[in-house]
C-alpha atoms as a PDB file:
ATOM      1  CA  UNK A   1     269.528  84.465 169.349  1.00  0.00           C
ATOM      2  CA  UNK A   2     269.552  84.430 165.491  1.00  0.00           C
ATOM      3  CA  UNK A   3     266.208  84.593 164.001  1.00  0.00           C
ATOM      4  CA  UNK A   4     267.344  82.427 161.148  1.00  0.00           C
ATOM      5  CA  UNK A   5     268.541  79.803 162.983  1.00  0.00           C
ATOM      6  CA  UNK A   6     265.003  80.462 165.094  1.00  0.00           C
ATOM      7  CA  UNK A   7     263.057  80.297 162.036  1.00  0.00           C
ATOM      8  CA  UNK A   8     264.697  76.597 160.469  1.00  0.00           C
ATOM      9  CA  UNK A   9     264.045  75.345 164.082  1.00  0.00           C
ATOM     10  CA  UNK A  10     260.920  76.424 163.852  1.00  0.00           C
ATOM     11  CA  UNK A  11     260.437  75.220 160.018  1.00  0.00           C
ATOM     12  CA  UNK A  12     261.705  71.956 160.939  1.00  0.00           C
ATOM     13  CA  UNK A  13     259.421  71.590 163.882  1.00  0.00           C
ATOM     14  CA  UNK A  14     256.547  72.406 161.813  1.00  0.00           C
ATOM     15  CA  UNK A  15     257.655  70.439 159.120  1.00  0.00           C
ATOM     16  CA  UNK A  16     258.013  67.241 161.238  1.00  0.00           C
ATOM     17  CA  UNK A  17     254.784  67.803 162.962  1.00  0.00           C
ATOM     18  CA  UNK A  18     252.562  67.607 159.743  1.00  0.00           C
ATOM     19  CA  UNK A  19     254.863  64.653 158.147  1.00  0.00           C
ATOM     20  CA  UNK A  20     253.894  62.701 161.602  1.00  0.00           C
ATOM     21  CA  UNK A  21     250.164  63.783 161.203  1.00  0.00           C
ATOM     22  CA  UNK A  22     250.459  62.953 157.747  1.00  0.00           C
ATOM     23  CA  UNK A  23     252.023  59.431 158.501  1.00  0.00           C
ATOM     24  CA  UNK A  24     249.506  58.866 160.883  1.00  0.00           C
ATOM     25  CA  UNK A  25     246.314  59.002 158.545  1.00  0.00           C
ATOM     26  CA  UNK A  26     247.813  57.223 156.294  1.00  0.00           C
ATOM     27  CA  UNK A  27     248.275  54.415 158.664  1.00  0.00           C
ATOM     28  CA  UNK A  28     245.009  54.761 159.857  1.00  0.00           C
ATOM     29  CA  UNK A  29     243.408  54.504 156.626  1.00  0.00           C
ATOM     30  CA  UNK A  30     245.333  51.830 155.305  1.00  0.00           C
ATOM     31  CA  UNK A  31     244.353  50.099 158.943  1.00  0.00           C
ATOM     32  CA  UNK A  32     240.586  50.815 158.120  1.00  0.00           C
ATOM     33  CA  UNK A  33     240.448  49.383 154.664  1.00  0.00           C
ATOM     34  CA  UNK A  34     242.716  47.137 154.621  1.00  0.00           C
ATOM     35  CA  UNK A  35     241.218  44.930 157.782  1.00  0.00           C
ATOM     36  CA  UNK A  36     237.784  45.540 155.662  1.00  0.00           C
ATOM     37  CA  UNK A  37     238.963  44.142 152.431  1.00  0.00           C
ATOM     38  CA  UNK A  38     241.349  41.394 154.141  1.00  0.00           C
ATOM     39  CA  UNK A  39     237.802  40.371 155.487  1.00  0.00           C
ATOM     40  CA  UNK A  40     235.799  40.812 152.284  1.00  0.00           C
ATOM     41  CA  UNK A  41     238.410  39.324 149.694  1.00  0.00           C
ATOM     42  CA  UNK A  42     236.619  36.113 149.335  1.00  0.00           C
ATOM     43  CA  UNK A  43     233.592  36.936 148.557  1.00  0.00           C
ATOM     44  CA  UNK A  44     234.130  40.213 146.596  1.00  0.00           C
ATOM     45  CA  UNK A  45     236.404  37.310 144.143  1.00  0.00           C
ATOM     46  CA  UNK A  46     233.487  34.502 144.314  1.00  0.00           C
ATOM     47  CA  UNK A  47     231.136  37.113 143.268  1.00  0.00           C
ATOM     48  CA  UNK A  48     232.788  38.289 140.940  1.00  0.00           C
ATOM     49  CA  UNK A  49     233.699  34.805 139.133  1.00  0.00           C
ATOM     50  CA  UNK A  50     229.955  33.637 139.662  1.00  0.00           C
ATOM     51  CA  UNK A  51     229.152  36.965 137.697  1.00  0.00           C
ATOM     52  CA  UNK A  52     231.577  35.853 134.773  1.00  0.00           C
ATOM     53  CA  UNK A  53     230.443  32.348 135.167  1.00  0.00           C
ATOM     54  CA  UNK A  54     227.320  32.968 134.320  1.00  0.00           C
ATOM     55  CA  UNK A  55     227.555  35.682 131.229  1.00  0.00           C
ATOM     56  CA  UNK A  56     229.375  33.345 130.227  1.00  0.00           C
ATOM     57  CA  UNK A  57     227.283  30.417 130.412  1.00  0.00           C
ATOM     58  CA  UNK A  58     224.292  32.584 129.240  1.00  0.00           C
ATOM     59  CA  UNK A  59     226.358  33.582 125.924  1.00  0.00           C
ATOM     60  CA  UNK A  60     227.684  29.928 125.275  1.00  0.00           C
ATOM     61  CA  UNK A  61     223.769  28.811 125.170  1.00  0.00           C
ATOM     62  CA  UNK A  62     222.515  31.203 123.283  1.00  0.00           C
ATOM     63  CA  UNK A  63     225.168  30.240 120.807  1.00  0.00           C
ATOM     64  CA  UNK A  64     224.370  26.806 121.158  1.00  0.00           C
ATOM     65  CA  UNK A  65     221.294  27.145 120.508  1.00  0.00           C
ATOM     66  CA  UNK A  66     221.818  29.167 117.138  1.00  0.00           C
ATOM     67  CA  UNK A  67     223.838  27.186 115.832  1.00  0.00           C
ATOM     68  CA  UNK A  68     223.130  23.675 116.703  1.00  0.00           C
ATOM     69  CA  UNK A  69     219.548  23.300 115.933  1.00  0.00           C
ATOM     70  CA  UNK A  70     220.257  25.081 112.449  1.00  0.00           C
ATOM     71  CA  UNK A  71     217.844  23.260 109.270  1.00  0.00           C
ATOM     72  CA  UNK A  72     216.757  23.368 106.112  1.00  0.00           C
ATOM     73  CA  UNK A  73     213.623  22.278 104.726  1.00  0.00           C
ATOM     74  CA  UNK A  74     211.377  22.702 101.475  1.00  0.00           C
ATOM     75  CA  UNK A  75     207.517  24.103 102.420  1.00  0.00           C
ATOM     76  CA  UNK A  76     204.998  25.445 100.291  1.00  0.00           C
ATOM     77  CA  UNK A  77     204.438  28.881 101.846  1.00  0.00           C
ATOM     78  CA  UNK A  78     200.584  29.505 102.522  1.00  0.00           C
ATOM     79  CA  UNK A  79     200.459  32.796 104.441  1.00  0.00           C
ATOM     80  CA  UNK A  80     202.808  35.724 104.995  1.00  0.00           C
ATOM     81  CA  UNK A  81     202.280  38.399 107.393  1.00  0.00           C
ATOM     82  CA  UNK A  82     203.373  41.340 109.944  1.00  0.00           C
ATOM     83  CA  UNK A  83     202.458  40.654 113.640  1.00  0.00           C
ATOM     84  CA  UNK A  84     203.315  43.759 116.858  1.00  0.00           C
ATOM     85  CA  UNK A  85     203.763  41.840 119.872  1.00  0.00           C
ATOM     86  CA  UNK A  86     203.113  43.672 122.464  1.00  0.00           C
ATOM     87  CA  UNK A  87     203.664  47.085 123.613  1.00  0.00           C
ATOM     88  CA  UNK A  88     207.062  47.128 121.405  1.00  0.00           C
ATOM     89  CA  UNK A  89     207.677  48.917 118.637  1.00  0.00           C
ATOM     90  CA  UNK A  90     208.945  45.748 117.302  1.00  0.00           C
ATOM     91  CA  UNK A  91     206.767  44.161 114.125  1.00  0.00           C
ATOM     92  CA  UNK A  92     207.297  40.802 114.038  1.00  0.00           C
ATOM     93  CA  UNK A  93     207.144  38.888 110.662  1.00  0.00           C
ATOM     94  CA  UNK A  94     204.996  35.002 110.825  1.00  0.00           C
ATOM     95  CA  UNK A  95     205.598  32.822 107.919  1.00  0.00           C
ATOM     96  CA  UNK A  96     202.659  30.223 107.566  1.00  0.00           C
ATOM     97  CA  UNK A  97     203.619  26.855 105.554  1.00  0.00           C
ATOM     98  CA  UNK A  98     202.476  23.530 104.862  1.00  0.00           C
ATOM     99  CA  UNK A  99     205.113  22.532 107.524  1.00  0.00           C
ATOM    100  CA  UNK A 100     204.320  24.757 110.300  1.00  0.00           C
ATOM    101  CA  UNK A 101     204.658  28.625 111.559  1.00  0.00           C
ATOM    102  CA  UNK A 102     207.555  30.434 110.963  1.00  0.00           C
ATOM    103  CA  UNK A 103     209.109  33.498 112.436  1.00  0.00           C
ATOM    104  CA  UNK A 104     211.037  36.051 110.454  1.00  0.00           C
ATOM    105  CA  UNK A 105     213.189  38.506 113.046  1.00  0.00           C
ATOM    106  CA  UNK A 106     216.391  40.026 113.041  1.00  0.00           C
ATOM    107  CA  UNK A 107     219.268  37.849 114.814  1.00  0.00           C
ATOM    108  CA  UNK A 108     222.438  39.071 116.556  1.00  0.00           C
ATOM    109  CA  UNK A 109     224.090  35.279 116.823  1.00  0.00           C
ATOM    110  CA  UNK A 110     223.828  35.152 112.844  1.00  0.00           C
ATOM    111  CA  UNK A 111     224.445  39.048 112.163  1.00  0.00           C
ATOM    112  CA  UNK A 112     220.889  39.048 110.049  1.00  0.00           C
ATOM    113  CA  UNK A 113     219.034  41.898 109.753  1.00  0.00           C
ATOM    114  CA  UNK A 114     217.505  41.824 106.518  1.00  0.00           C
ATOM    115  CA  UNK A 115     214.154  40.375 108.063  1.00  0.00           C
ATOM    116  CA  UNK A 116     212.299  43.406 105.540  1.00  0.00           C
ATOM    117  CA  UNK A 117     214.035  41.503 102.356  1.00  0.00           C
ATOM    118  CA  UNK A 118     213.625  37.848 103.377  1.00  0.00           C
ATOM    119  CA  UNK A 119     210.396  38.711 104.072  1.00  0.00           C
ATOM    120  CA  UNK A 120     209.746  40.477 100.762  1.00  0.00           C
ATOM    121  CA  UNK A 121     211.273  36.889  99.276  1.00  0.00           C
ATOM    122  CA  UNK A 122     208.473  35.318 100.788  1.00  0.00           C
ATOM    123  CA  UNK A 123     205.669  37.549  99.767  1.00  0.00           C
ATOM    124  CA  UNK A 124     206.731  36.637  95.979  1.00  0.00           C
ATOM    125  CA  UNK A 125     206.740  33.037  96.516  1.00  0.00           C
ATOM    126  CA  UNK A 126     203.207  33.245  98.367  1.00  0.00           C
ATOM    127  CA  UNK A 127     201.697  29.517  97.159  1.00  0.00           C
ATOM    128  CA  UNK A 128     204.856  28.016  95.926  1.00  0.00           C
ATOM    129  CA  UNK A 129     207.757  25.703  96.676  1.00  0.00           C
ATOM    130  CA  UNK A 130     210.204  27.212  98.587  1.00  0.00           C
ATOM    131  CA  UNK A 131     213.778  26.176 100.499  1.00  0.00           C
ATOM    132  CA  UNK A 132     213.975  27.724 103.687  1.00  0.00           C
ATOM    133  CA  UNK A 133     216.927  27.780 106.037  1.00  0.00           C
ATOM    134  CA  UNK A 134     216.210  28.506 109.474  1.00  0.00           C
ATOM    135  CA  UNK A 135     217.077  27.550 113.413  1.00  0.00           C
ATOM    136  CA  UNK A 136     215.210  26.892 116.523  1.00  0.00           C
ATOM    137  CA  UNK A 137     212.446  24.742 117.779  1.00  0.00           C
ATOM    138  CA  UNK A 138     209.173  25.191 118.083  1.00  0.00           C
ATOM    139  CA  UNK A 139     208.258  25.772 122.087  1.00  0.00           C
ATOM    140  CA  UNK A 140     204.217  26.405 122.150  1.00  0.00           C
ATOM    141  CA  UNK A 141     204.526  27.230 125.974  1.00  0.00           C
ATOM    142  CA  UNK A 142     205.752  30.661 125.207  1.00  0.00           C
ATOM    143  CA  UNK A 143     204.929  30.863 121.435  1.00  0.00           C
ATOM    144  CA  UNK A 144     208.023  30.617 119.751  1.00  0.00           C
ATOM    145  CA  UNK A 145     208.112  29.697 116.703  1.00  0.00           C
ATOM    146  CA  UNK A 146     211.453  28.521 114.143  1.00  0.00           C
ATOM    147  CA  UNK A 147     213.537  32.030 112.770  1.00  0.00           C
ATOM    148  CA  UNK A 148     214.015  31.875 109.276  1.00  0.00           C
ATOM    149  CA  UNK A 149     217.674  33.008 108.148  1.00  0.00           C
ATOM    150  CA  UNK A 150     216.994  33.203 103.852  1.00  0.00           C
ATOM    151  CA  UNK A 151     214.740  31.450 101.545  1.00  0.00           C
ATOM    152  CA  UNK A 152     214.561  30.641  97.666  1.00  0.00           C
ATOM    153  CA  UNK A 153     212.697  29.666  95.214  1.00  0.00           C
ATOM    154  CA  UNK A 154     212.958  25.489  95.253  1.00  0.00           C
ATOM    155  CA  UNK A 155     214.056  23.749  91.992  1.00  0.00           C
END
């Protein structure tokens, strides 16, 4: 016998042997996951679009709320001053007028966060006239108060 020809019979032999073994886990897994997501399709998609859903509702009302309950009004500003709520880190300016309680914070929805200089606007006009812009309601159930966005001096 001629090893050569012994050896490719061999070769082939071994060769077929692992492509069948080979063929056969990938059948096998493909039989495993594909009977579990065939089962699981539905709901992995419904979760997933009540997920987007509601990010999406969440960022529409926050929006919403920025920008449609946006004002302007002229107070007389009475008191101006720093508040910490909290454990945070997070000073939170309170403007005081003859129209009601003001907050001055930083807001993503309107890119403003010069709070520090609208603030130091107020200080100077501490017992006069002033025009403030601003948005929000005031919710005395959990304290909120109006965000001021600028404020000048009123004519």
């Amino acid at each position: 016998m001629n090893i050569g020809k012994w050896l490719g019979e061999k070769k082939d032999a071994i060769v077929g042997s692992i492509k069948k073994r080979v063929d056969d886990g990938k059948a096998a897994v493909k039989a495993a996951t594909g009977g579990w997501y065939r089962r699981h399709a539905l709901a992995i998609w419904l979760s997933l679009i009540i997920f987007v859903v509601v990010i999406v509702i969440g960022l529409w009302s926050g929006a919403f709320y920025c920008y449609l309950t946006r004002d302007s009004k002229t107070v007389t500003i009475v008191e101006v001053q720093s508040k910490r709520i909290g454990s945070r880190a997070i000073d939170t300016y309170m403007v005081y007028t003859d129209g009601g309680v003001y907050e001055n914070t930083d807001c993503g929805w309107w890119l403003k966060w010069d709070s520090s200089d609208v603030q130091g606007k107020l200080m100077a006009l501490r017992g006069k006239k002033a025009r403030i812009h601003y948005y929000g309601w005031r919710w005395p159930m959990r304290s909120w108060q109006p965000n001021i966005l600028s404020a000048e001096p009123a004519n």
